[in-house]
PDB file of N, CA and C in Angstrom:
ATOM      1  N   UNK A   1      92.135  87.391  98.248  1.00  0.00           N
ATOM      2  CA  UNK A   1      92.185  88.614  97.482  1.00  0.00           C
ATOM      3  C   UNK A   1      92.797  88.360  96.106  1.00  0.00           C
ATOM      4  N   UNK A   2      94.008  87.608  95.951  1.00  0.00           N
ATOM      5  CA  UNK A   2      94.577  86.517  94.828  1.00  0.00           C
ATOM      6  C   UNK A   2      93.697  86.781  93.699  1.00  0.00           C
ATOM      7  N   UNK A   3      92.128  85.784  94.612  1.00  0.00           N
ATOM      8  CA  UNK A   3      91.931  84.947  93.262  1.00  0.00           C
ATOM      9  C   UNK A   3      90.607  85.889  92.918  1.00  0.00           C
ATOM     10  N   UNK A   4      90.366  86.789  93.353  1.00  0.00           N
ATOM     11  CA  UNK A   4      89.560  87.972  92.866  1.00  0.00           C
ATOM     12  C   UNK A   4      89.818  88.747  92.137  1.00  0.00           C
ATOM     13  N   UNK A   5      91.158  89.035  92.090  1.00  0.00           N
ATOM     14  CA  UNK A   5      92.370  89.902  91.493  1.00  0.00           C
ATOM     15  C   UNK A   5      92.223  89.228  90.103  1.00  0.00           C
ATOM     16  N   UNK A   6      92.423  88.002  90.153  1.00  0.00           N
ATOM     17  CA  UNK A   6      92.065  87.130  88.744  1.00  0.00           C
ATOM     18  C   UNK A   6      91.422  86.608  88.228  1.00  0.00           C
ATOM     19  N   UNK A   7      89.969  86.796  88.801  1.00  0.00           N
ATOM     20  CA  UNK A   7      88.730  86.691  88.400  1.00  0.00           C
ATOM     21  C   UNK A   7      88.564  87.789  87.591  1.00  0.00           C
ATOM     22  N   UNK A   8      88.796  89.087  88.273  1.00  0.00           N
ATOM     23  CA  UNK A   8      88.623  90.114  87.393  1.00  0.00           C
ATOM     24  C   UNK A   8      89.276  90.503  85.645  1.00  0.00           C
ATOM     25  N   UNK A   9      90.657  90.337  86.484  1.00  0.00           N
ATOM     26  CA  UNK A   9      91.762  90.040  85.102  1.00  0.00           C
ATOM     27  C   UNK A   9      90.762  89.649  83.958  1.00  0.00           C
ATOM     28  N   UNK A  10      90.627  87.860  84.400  1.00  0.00           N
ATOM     29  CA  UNK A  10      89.980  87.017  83.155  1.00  0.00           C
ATOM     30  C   UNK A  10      88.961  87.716  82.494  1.00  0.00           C
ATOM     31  N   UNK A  11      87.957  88.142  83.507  1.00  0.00           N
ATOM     32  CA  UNK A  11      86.766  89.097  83.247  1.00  0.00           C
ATOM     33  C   UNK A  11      87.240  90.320  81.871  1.00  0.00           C
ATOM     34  N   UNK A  12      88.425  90.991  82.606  1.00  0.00           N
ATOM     35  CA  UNK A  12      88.641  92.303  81.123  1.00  0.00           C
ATOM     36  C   UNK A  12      88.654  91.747  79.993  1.00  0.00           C
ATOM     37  N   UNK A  13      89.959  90.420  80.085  1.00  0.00           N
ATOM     38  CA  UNK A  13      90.886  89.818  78.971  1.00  0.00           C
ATOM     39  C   UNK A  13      89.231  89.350  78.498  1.00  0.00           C
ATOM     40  N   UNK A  14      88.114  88.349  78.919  1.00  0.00           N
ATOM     41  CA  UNK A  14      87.356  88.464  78.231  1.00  0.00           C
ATOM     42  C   UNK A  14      86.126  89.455  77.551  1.00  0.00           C
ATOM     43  N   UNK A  15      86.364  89.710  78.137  1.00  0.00           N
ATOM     44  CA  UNK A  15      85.669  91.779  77.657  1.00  0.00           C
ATOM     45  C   UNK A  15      86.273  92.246  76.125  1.00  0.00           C
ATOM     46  N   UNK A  16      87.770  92.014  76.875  1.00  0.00           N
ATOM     47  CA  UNK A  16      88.343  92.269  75.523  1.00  0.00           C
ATOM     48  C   UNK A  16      88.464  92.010  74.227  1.00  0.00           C
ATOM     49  N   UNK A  17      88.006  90.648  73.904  1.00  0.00           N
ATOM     50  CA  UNK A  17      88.207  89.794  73.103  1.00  0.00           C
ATOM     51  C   UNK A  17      87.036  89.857  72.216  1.00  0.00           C
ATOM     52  N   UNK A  18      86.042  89.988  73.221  1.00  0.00           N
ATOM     53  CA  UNK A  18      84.484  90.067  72.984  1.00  0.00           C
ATOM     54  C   UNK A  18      84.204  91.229  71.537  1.00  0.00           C
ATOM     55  N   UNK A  19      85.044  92.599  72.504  1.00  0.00           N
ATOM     56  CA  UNK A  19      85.031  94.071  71.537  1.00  0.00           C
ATOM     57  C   UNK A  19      85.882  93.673  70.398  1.00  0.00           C
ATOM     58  N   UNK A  20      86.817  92.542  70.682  1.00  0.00           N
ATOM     59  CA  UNK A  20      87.875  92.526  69.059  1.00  0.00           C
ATOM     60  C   UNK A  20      87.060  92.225  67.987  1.00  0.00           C
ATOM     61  N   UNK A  21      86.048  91.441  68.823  1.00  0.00           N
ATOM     62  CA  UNK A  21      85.488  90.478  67.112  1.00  0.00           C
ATOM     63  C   UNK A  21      83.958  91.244  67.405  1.00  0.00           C
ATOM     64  N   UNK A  22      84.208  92.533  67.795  1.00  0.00           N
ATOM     65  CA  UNK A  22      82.577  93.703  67.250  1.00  0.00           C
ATOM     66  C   UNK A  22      81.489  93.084  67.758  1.00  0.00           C
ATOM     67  N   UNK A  23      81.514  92.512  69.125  1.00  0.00           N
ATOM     68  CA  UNK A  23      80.388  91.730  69.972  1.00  0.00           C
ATOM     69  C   UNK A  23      79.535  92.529  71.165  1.00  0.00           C
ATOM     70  N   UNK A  24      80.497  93.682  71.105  1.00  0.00           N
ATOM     71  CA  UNK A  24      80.276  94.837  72.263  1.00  0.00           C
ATOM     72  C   UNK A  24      79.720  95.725  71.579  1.00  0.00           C
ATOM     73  N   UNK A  25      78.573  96.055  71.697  1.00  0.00           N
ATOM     74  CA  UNK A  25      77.863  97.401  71.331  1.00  0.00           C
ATOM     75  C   UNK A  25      78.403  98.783  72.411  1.00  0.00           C
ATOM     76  N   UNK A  26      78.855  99.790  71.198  1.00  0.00           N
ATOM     77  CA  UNK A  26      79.553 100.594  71.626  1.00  0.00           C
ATOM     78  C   UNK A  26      81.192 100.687  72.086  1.00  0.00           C
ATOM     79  N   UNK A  27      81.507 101.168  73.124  1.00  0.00           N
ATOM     80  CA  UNK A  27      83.112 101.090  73.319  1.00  0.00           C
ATOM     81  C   UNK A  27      83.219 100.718  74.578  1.00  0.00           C
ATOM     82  N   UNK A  28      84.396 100.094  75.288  1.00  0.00           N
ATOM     83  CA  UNK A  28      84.491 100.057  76.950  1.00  0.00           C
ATOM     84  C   UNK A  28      85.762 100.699  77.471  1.00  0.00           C
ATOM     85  N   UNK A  29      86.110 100.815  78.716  1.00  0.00           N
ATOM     86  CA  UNK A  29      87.160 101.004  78.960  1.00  0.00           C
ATOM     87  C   UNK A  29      87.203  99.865  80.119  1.00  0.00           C
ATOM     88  N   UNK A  30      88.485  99.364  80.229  1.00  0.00           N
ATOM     89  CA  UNK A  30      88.787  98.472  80.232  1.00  0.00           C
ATOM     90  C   UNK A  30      89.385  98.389  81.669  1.00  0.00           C
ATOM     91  N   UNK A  31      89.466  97.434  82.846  1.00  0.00           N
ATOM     92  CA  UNK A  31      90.191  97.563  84.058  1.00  0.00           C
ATOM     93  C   UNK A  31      91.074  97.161  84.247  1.00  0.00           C
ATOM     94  N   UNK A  32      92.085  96.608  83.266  1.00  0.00           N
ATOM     95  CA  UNK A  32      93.409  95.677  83.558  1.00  0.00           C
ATOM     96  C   UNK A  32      94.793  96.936  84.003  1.00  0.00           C
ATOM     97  N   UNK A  33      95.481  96.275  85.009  1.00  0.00           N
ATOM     98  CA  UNK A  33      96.094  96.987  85.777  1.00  0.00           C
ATOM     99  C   UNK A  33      95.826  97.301  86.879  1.00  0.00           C
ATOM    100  N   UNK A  34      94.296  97.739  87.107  1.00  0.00           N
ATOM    101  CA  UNK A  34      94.059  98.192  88.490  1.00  0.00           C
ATOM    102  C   UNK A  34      92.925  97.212  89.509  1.00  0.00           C
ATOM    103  N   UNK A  35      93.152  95.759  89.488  1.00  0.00           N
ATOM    104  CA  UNK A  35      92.373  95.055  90.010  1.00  0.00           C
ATOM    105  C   UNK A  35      92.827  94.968  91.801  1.00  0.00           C
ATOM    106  N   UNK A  36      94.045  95.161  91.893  1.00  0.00           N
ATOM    107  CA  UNK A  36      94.022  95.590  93.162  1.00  0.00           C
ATOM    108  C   UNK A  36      93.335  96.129  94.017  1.00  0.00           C
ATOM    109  N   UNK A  37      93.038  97.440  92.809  1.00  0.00           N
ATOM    110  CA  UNK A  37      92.688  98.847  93.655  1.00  0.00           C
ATOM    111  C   UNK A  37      91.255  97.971  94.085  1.00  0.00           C
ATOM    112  N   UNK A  38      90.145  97.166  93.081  1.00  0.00           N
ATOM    113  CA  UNK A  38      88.897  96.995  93.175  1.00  0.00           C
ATOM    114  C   UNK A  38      88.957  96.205  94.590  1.00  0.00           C
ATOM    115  N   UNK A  39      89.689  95.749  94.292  1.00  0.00           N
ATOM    116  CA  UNK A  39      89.855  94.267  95.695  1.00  0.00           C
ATOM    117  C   UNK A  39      90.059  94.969  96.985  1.00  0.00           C
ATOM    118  N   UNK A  40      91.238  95.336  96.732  1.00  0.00           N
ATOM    119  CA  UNK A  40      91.666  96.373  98.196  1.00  0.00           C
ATOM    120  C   UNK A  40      90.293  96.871  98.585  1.00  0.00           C
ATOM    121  N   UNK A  41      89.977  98.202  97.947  1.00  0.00           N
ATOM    122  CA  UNK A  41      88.286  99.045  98.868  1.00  0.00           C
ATOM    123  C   UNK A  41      87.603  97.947  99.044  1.00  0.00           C
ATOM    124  N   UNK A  42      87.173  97.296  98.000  1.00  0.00           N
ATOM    125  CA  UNK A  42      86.136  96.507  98.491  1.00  0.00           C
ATOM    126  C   UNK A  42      85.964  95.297  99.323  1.00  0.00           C
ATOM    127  N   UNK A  43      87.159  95.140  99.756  1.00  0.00           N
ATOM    128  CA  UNK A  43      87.403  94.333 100.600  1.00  0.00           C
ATOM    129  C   UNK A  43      86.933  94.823 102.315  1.00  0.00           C
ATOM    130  N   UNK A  44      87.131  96.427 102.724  1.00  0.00           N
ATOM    131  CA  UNK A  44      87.176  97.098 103.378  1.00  0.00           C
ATOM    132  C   UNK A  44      85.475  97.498 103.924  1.00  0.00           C
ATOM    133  N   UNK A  45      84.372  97.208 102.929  1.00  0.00           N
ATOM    134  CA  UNK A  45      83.683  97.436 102.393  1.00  0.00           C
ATOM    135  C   UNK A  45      82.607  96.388 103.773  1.00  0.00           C
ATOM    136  N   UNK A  46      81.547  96.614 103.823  1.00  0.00           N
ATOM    137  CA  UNK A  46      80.045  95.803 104.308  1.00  0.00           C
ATOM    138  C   UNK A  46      79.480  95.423 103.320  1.00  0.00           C
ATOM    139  N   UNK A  47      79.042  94.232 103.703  1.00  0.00           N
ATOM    140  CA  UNK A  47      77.565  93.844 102.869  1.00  0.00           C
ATOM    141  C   UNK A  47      76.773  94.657 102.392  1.00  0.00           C
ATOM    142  N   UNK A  48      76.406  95.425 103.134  1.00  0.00           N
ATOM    143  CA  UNK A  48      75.561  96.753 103.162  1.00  0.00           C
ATOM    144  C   UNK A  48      75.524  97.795 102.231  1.00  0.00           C
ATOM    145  N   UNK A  49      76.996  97.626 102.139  1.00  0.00           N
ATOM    146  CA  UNK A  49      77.631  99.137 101.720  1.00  0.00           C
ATOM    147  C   UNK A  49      77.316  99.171 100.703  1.00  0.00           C
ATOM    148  N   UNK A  50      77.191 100.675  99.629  1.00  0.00           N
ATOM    149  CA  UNK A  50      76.830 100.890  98.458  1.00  0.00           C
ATOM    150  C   UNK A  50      78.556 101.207  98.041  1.00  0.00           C
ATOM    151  N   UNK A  51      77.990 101.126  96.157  1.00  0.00           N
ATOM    152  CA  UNK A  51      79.938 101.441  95.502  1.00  0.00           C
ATOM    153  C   UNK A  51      79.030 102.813  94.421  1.00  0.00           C
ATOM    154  N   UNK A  52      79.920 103.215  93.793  1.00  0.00           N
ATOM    155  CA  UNK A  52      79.993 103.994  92.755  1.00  0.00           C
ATOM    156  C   UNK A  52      80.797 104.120  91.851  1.00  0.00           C
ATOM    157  N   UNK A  53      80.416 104.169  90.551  1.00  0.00           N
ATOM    158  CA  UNK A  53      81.836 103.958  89.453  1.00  0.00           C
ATOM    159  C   UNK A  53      81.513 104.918  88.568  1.00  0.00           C
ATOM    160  N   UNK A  54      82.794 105.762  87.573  1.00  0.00           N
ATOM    161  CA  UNK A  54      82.603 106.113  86.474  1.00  0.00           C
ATOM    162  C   UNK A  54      82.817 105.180  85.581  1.00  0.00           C
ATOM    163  N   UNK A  55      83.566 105.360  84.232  1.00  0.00           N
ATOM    164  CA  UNK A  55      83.626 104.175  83.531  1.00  0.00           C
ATOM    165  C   UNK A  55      84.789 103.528  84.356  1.00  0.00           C
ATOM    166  N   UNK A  56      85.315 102.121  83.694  1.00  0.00           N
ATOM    167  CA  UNK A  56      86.290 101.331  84.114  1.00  0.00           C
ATOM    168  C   UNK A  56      86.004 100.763  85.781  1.00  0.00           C
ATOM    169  N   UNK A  57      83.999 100.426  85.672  1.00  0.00           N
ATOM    170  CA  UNK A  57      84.214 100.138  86.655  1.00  0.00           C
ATOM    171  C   UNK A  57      83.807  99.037  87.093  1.00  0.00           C
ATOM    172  N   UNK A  58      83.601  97.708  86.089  1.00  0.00           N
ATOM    173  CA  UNK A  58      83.923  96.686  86.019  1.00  0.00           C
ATOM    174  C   UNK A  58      84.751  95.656  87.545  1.00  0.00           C
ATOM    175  N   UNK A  59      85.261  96.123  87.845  1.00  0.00           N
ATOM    176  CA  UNK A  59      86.272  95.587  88.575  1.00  0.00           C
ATOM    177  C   UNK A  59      85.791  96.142  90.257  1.00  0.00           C
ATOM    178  N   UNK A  60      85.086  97.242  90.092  1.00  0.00           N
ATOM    179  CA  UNK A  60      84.133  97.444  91.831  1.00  0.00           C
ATOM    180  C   UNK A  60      83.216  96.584  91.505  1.00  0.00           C
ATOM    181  N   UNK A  61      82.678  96.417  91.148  1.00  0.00           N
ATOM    182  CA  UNK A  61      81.431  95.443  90.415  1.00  0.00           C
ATOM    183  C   UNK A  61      81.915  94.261  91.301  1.00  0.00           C
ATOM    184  N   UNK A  62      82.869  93.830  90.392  1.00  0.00           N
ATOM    185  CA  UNK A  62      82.952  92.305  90.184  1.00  0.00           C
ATOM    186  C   UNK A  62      83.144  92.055  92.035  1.00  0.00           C
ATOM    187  N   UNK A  63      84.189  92.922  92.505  1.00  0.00           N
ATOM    188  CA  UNK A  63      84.853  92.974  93.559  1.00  0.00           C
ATOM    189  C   UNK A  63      83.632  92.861  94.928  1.00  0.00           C
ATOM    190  N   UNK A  64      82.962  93.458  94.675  1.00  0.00           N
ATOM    191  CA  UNK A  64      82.007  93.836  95.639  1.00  0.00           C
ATOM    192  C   UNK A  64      80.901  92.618  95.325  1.00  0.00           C
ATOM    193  N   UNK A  65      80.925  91.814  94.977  1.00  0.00           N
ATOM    194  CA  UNK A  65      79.971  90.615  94.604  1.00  0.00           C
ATOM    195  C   UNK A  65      79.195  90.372  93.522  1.00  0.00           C
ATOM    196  N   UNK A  66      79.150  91.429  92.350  1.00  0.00           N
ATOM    197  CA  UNK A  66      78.228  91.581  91.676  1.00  0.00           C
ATOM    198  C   UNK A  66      78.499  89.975  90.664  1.00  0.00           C
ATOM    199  N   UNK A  67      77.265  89.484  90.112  1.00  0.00           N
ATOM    200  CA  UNK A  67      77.036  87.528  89.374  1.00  0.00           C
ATOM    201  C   UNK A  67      78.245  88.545  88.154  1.00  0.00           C
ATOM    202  N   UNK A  68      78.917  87.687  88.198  1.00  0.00           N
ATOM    203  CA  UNK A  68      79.888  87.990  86.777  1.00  0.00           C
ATOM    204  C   UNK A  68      79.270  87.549  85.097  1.00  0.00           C
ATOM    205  N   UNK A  69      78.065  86.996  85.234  1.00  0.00           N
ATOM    206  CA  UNK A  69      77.235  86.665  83.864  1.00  0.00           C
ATOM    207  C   UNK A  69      76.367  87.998  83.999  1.00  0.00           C
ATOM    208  N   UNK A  70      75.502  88.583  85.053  1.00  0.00           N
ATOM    209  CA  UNK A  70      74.832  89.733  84.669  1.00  0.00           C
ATOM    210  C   UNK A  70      75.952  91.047  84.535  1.00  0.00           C
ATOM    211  N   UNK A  71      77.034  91.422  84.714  1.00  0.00           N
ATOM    212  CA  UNK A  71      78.147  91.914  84.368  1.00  0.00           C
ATOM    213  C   UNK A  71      78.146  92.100  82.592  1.00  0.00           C
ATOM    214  N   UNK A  72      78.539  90.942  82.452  1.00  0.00           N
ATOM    215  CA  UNK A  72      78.569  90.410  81.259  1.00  0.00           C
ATOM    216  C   UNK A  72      77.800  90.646  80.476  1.00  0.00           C
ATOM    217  N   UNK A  73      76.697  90.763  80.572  1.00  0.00           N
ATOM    218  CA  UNK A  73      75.363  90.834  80.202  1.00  0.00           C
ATOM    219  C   UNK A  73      74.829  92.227  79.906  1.00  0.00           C
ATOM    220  N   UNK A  74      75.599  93.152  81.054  1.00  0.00           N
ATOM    221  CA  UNK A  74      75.061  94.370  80.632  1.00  0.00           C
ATOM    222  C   UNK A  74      76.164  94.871  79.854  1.00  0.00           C
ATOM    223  N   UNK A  75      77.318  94.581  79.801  1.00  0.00           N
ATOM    224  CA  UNK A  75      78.061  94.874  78.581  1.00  0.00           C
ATOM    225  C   UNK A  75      78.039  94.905  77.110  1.00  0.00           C
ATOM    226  N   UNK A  76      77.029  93.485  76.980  1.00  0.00           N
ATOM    227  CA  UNK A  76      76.925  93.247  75.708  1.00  0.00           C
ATOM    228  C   UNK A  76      75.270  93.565  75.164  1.00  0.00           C
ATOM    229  N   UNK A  77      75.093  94.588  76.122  1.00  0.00           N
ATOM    230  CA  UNK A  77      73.476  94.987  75.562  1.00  0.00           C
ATOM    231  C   UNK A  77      72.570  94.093  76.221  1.00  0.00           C
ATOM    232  N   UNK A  78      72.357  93.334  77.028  1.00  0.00           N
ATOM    233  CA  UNK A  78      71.463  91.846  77.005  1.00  0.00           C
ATOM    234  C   UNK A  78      70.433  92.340  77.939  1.00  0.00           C
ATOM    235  N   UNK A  79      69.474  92.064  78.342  1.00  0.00           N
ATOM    236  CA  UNK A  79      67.974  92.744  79.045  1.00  0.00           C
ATOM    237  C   UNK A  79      68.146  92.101  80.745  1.00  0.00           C
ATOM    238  N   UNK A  80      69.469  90.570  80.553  1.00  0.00           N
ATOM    239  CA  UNK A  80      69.900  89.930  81.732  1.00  0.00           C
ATOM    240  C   UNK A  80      70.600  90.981  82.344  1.00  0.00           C
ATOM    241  N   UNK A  81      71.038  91.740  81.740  1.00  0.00           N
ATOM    242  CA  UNK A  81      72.153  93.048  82.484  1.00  0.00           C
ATOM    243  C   UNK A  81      71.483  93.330  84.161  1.00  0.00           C
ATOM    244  N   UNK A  82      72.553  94.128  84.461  1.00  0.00           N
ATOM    245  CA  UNK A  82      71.898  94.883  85.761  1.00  0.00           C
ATOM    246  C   UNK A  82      71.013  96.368  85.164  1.00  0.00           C
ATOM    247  N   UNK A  83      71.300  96.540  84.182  1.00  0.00           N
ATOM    248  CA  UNK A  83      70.748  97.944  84.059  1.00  0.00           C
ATOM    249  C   UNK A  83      69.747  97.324  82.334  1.00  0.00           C
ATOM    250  N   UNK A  84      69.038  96.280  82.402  1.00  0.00           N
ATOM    251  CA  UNK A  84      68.606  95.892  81.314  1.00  0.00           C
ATOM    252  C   UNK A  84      69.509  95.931  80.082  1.00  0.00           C
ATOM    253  N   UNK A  85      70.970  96.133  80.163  1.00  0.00           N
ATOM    254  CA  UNK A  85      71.405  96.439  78.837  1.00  0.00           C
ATOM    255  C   UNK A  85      71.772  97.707  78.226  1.00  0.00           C
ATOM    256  N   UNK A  86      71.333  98.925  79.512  1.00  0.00           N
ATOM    257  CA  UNK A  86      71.639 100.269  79.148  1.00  0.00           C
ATOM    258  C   UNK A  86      72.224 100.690  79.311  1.00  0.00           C
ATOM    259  N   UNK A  87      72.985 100.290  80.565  1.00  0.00           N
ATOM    260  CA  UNK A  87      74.758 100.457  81.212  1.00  0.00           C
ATOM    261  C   UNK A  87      75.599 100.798  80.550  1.00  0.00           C
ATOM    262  N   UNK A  88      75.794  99.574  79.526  1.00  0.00           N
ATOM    263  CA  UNK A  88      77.007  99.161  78.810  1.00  0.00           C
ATOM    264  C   UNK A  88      78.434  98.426  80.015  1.00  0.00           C
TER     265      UNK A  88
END
């Protein structure tokens, strides 16, 4: 659970860095602080199971298995996204 907790972390801190230098189309909100929470449910969670997020939800994502490059991807607009890029 550890090293999910800090997978995610790295994941914001690089999110973050991304929006400093105007690489992020549009705005994000951000999950640092609550990587627990993602880990904890989704830990609890099936293969099976479906998630749901409003914003800041990055971190069910990641938690629940989602490739951390298509993540990535739909953040920064890219067509690799899960949502082609429309997500954000």
């Amino acid at each position: 659970m550890y090293k999910m907790m800090v997978k995610i972390r790295l994941f914001e801190e690089k999110v973050f860095e991304l929006y400093a230098q105007n690489l992020v189309p549009g705005t994000i909100h951000l999950y640092t602080g609550q990587e627990a929470v993602a880990v904890g449910v989704c830990s609890a969670l099936r293969k099976d199971d479906y998630i749901t997020s409003t914003h800041r939800g990055h971190g069910h994502c990641i938690a629940k298995g989602a490739e951390i490059k298509r993540v990535m991807a739909e953040i920064l607009g890219k067509k690799t996204g899960y949502c082609k890029g429309k997500g954000g």
